[in-house]
C-alpha atoms as a PDB file:
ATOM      1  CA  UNK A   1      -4.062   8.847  19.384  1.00  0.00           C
ATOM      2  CA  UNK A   2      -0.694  10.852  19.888  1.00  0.00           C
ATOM      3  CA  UNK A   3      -0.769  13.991  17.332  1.00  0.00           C
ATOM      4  CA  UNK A   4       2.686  16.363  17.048  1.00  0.00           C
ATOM      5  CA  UNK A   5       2.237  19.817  18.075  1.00  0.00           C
ATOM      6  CA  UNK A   6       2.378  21.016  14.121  1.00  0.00           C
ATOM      7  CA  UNK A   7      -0.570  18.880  13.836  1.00  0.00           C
ATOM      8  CA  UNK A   8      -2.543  20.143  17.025  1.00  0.00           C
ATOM      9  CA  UNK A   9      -1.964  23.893  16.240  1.00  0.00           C
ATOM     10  CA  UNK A  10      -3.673  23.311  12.576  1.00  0.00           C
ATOM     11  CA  UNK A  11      -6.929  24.938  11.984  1.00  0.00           C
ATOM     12  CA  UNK A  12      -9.286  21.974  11.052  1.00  0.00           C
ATOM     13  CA  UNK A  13     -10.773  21.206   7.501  1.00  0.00           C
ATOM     14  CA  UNK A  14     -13.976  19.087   6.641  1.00  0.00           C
ATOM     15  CA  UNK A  15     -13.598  16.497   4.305  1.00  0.00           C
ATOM     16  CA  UNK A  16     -15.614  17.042   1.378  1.00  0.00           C
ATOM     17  CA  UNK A  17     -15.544  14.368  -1.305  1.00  0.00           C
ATOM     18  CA  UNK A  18     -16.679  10.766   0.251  1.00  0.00           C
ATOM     19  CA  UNK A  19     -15.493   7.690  -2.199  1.00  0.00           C
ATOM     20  CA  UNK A  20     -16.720   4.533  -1.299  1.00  0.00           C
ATOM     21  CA  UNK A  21     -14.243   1.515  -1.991  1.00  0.00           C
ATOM     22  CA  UNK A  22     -14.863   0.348  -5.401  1.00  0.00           C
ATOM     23  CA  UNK A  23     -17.450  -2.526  -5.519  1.00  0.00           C
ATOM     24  CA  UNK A  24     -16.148  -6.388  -6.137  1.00  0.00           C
ATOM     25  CA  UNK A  25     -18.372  -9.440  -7.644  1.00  0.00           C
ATOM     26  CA  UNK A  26     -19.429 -11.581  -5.151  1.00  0.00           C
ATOM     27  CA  UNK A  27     -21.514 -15.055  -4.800  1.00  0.00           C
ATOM     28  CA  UNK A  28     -23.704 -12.622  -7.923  1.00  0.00           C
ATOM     29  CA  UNK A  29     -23.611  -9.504  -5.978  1.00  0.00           C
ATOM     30  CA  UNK A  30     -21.508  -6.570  -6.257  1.00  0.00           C
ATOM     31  CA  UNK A  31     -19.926  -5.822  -2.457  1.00  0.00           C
ATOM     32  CA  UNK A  32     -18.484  -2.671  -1.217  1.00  0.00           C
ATOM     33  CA  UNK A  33     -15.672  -4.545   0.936  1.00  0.00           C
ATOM     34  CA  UNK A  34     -14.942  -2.331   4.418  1.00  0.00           C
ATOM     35  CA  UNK A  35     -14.431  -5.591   6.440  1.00  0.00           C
ATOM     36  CA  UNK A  36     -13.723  -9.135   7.026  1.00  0.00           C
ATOM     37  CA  UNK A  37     -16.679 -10.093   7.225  1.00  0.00           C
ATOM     38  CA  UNK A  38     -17.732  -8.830   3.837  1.00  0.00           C
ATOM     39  CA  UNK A  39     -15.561 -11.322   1.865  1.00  0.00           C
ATOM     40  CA  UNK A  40     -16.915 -14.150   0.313  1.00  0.00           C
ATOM     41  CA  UNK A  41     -15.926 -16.594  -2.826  1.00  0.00           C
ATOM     42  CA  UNK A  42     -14.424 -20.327  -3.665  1.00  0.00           C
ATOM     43  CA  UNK A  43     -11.341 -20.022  -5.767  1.00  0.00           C
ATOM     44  CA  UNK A  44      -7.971 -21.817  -5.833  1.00  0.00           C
ATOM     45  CA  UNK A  45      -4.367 -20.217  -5.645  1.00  0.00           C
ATOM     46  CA  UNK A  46      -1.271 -22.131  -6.421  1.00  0.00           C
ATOM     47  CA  UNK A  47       2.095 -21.673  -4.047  1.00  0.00           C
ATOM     48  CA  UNK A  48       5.531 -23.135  -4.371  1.00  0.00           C
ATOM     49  CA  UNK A  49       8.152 -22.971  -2.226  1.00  0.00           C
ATOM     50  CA  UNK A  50      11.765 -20.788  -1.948  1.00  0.00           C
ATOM     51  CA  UNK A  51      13.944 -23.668  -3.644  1.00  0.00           C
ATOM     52  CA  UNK A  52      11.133 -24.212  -6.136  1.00  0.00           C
ATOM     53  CA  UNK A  53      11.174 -27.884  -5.053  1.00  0.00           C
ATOM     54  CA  UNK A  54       7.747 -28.260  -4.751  1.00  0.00           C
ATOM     55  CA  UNK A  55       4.017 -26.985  -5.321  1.00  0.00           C
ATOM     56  CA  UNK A  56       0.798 -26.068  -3.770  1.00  0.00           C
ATOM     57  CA  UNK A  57      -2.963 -26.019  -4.989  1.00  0.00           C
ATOM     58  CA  UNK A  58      -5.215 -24.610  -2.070  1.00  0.00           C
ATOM     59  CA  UNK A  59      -8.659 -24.170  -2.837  1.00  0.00           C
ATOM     60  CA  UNK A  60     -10.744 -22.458  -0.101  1.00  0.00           C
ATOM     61  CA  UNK A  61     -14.759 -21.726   0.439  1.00  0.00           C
ATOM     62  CA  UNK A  62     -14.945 -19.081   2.405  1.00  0.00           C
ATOM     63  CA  UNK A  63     -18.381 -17.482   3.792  1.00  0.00           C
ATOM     64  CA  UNK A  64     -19.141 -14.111   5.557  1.00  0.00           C
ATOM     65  CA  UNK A  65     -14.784 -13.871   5.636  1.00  0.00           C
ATOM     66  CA  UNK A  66     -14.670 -17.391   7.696  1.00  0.00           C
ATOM     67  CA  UNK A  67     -12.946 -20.195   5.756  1.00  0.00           C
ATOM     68  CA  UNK A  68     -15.281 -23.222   5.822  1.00  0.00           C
ATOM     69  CA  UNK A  69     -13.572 -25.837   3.524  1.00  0.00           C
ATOM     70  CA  UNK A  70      -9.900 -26.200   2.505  1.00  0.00           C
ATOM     71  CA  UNK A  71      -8.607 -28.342   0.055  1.00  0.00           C
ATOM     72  CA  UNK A  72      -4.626 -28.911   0.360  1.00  0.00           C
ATOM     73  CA  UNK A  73      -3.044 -30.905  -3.223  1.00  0.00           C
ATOM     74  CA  UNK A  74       0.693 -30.902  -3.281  1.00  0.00           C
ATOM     75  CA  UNK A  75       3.196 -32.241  -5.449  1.00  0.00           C
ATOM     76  CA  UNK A  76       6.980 -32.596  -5.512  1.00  0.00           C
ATOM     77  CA  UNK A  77       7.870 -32.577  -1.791  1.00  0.00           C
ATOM     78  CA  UNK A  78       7.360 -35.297   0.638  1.00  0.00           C
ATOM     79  CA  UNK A  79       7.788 -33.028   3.840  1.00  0.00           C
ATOM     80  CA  UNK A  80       5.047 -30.647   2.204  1.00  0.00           C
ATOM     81  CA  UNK A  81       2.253 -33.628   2.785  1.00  0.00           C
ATOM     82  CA  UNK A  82       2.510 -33.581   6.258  1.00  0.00           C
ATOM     83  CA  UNK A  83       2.462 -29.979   6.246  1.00  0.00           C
ATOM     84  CA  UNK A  84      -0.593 -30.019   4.515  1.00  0.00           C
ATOM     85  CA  UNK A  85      -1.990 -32.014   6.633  1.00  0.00           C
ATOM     86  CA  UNK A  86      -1.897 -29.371   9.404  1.00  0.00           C
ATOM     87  CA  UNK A  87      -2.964 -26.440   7.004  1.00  0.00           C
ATOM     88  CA  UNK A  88      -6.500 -28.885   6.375  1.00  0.00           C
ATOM     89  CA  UNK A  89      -6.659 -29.238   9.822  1.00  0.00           C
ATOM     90  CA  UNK A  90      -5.994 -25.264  11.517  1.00  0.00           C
ATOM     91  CA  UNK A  91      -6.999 -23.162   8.158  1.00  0.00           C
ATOM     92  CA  UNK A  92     -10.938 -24.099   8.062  1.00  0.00           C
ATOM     93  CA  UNK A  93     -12.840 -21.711  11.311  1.00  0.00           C
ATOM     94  CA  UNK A  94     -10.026 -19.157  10.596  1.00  0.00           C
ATOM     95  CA  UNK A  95     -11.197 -15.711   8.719  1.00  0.00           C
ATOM     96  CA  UNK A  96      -8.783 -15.355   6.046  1.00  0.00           C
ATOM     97  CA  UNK A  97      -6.725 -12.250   7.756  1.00  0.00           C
ATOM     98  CA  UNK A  98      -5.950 -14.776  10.377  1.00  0.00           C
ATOM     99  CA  UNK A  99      -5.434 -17.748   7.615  1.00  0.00           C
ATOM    100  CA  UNK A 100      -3.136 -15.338   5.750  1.00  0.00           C
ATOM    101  CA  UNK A 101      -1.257 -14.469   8.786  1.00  0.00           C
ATOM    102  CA  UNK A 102      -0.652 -18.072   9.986  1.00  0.00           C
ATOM    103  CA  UNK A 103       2.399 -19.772   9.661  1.00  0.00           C
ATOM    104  CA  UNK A 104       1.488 -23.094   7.717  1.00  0.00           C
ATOM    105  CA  UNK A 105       4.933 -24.309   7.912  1.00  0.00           C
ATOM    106  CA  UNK A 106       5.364 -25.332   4.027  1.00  0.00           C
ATOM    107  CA  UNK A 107       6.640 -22.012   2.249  1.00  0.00           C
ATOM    108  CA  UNK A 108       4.805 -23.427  -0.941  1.00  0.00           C
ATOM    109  CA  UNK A 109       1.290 -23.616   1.077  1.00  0.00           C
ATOM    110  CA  UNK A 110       1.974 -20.002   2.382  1.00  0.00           C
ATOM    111  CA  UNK A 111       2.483 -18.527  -0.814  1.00  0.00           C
ATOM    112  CA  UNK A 112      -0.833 -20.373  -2.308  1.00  0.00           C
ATOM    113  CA  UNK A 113      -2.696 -18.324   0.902  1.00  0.00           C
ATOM    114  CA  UNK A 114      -0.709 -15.150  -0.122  1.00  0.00           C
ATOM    115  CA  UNK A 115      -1.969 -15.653  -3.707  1.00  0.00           C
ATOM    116  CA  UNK A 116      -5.429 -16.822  -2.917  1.00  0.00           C
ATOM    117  CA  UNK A 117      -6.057 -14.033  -0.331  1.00  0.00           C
ATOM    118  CA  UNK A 118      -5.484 -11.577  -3.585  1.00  0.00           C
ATOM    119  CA  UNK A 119      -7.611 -13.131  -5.350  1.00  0.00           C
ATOM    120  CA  UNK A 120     -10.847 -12.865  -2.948  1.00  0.00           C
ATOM    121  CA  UNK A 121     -10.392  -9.502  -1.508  1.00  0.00           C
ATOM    122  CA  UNK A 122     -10.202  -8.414  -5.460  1.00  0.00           C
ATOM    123  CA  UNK A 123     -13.379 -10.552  -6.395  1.00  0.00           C
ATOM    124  CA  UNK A 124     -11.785 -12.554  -8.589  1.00  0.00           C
ATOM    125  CA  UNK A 125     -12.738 -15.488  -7.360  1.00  0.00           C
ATOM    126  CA  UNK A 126     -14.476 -18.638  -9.594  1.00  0.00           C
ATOM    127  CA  UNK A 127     -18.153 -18.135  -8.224  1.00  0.00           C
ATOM    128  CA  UNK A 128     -17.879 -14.421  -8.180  1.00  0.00           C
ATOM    129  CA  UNK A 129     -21.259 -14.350 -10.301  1.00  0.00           C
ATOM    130  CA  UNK A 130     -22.606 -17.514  -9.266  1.00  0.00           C
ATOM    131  CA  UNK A 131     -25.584 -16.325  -6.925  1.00  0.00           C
ATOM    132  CA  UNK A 132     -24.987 -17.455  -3.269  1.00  0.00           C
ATOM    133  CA  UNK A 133     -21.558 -19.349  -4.470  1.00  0.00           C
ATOM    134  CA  UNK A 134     -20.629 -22.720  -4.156  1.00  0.00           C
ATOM    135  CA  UNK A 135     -21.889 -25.233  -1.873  1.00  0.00           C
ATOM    136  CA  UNK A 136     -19.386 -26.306   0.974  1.00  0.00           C
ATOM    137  CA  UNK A 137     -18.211 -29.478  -0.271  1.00  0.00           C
ATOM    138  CA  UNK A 138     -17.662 -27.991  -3.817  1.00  0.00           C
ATOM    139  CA  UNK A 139     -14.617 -28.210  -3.140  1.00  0.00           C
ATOM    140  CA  UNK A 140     -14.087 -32.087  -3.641  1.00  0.00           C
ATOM    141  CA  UNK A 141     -15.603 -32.018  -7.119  1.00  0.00           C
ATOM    142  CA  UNK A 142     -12.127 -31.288  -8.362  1.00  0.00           C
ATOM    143  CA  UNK A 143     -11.359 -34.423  -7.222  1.00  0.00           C
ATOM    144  CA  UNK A 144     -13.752 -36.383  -8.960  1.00  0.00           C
ATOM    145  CA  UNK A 145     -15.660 -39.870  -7.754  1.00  0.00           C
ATOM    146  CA  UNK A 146     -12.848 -41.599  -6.412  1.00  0.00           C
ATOM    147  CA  UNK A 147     -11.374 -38.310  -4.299  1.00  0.00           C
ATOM    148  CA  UNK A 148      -8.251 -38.126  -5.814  1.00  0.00           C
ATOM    149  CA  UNK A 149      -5.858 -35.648  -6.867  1.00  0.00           C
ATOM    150  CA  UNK A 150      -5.572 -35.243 -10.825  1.00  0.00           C
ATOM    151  CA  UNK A 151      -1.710 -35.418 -11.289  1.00  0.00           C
ATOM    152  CA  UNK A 152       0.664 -35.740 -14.720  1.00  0.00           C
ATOM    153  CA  UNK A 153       3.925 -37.247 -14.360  1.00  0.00           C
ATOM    154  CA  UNK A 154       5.787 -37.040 -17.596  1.00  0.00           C
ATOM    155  CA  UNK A 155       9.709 -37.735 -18.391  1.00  0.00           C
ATOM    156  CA  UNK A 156      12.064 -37.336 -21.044  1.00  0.00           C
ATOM    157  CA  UNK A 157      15.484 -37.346 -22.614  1.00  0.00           C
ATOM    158  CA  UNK A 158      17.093 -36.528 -25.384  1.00  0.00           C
ATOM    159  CA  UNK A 159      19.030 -39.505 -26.021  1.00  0.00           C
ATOM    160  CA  UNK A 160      15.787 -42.018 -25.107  1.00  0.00           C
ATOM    161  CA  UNK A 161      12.028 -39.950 -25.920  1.00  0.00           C
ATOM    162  CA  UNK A 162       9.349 -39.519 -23.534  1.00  0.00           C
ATOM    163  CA  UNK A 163       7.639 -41.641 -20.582  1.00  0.00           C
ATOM    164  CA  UNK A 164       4.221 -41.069 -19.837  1.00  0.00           C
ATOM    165  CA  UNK A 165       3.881 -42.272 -16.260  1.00  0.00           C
ATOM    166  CA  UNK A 166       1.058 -41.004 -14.669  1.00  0.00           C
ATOM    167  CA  UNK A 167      -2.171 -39.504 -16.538  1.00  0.00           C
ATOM    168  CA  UNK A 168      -5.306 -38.016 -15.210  1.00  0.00           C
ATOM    169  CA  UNK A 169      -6.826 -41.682 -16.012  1.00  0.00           C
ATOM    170  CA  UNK A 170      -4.458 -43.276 -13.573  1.00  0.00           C
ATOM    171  CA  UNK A 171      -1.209 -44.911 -13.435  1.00  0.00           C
ATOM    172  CA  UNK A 172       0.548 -45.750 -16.566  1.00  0.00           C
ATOM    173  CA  UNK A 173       1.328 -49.143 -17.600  1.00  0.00           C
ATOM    174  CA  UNK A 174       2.056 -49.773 -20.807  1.00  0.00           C
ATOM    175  CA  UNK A 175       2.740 -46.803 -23.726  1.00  0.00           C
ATOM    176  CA  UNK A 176       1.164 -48.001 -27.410  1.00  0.00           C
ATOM    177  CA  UNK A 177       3.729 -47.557 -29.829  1.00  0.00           C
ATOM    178  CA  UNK A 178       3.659 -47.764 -33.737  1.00  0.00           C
ATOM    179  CA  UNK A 179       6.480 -48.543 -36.617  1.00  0.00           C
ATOM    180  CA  UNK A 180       7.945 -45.346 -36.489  1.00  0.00           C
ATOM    181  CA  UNK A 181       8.737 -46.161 -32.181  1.00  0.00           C
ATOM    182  CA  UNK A 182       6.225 -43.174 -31.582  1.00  0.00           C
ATOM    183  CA  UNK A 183       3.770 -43.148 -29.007  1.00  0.00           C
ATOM    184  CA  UNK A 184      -0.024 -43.258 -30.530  1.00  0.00           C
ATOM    185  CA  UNK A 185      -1.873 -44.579 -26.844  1.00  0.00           C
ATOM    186  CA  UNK A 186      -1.300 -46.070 -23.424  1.00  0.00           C
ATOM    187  CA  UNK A 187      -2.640 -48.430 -20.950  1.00  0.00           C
ATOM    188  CA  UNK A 188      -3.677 -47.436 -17.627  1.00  0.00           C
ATOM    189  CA  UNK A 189      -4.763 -48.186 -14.456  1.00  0.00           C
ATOM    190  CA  UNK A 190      -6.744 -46.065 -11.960  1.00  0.00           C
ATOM    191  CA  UNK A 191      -5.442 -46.498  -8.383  1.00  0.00           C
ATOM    192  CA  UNK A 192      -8.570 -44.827  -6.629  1.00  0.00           C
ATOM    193  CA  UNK A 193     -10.839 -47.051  -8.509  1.00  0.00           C
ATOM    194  CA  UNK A 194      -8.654 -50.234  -8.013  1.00  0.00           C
ATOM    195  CA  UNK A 195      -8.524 -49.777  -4.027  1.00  0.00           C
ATOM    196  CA  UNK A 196     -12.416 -49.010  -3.876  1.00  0.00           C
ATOM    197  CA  UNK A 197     -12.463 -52.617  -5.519  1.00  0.00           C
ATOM    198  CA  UNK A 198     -10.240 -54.490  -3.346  1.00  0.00           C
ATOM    199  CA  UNK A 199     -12.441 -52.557   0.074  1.00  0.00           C
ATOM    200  CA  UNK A 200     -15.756 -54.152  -1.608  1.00  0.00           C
ATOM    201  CA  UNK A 201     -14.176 -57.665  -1.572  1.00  0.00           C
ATOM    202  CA  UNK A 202     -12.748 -58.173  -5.043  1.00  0.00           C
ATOM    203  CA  UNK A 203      -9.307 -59.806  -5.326  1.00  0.00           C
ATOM    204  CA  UNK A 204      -6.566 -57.492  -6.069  1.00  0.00           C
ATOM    205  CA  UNK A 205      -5.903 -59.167  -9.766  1.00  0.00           C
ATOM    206  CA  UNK A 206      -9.833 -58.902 -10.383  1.00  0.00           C
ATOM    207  CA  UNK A 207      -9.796 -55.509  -9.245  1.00  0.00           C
ATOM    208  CA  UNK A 208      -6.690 -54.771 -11.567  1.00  0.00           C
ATOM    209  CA  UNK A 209      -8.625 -55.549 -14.341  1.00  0.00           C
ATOM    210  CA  UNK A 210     -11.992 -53.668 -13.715  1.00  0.00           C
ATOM    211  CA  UNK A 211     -10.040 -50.874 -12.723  1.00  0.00           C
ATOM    212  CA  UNK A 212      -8.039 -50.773 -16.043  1.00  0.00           C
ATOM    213  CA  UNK A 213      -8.218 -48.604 -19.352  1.00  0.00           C
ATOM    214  CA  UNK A 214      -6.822 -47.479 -22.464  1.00  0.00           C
ATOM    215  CA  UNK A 215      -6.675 -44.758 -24.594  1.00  0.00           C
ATOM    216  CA  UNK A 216      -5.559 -43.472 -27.993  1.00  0.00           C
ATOM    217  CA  UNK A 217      -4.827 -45.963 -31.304  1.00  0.00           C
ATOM    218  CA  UNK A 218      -4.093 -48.991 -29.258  1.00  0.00           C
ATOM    219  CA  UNK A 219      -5.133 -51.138 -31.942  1.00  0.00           C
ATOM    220  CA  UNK A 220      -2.561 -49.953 -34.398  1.00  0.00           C
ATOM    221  CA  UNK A 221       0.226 -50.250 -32.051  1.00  0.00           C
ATOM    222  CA  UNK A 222       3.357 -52.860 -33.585  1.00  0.00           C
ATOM    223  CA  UNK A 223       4.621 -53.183 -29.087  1.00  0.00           C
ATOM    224  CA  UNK A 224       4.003 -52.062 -26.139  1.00  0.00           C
ATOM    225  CA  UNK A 225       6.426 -50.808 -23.211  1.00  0.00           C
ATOM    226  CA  UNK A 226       6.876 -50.394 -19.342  1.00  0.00           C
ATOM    227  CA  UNK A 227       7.385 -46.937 -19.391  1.00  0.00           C
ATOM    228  CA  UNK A 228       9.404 -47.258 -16.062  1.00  0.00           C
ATOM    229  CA  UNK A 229      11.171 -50.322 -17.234  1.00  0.00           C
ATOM    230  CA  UNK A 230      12.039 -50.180 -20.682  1.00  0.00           C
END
């Protein structure tokens, strides 16, 4: 340590009043965060990227400050996949100083780490009272039994109303319109479900089928439409 000579010809004084750090919820304890190590908590953070032409949900379990499961969902860019694919791959081993400080190529996946990392140092992460936290592997459940992403794909003009095209159900097929021409339901059918099908065995028509759904006032509907046709 280099000191100036103003600073070496000063007369020392003891430090009196000792603060520790405020204490932070964590896994159902309250932590006094000095290190790394000390950081613990699942919770998500969402990025995007400088043009704004795409998004990022990270969700990260991390354990004693070591990352031990990463889930990468992105939307809106096709470059930011592959990117993603990296950030599963290099961001789960890392503590999160180093995960913060690693360039995971996609801007939008960056600032999701930028935005997590606030969110765990601060304790305000989603199992800050849940006693030893979450499970790794929790981190799937948000994708539900088939282990996909839960995505809404919505358009509309002006001059034409609104296409539903993707739901949380699945992939839109058909929107349930009444006498008025306003949507009151839709068809669906979930991809995830469809594909687990077809690897059993079934015939892709069969698997269409068992795979399909509706919801809302279908009955009362006067027509249907292909929301990406008509």
């Amino acid at each position: 340590m280099i000191y100036t000579q103003e600073v070496e010809n000063m007369c020392p004084i003891h430090k009196g009043a000792v603060h520790e750090p405020a204490p932070i919820p964590e896994e159902g304890k309250w932590v006094h965060s000095k290190e790394i190590k000390d950081i613990s908590g699942f919770t998500h953070g969402v990025g995007w990227c400088a043009p704004q032409q795409g998004a990022c949900k990270l969700s990260l379990n991390v354990k004693n400050g070591i990352i031990e499961e990463a889930l990468i969902e992105t939307i809106g860019c096709s470059g930011m996949t592959h990117s993603a694919a990296m950030a599963a791959e290099v961001l789960q081993g890392k503590t999160v100083l180093e995960a913060l400080n690693t360039d995971l190529v996609c801007d939008a996946i960056n600032t999701a780490m930028r935005e997590l990392f606030l969110q765990i140092v601060y304790g305000r992460t989603q199992s800050a009272f849940s006693d030893d936290g979450l499970a790794v592997g929790a981190g799937l459940e948000d994708l539900g039994k088939g282990l996909r992403s839960q995505v809404g794909t919505m358009y509309g003009t002006k001059a034409k109303g609104v296409r539903y095209l993707e739901m949380a159900e699945g992939y839109v097929t058909e929107l349930a319109l009444d006498a008025n021409d306003e949507v009151i339901g839709y068809k669906f059918v979930n991809l995830g479900k469809m594909t687990d099908f077809i690897k059993n065995g079934d015939e892709p028509n069969d698997a269409w089928e068992k795979a399909s759904g509706q919801y809302g006032r279908i009955q009362d509907a006067v027509k249907f439409i292909d929301p990406r046709k008509e």
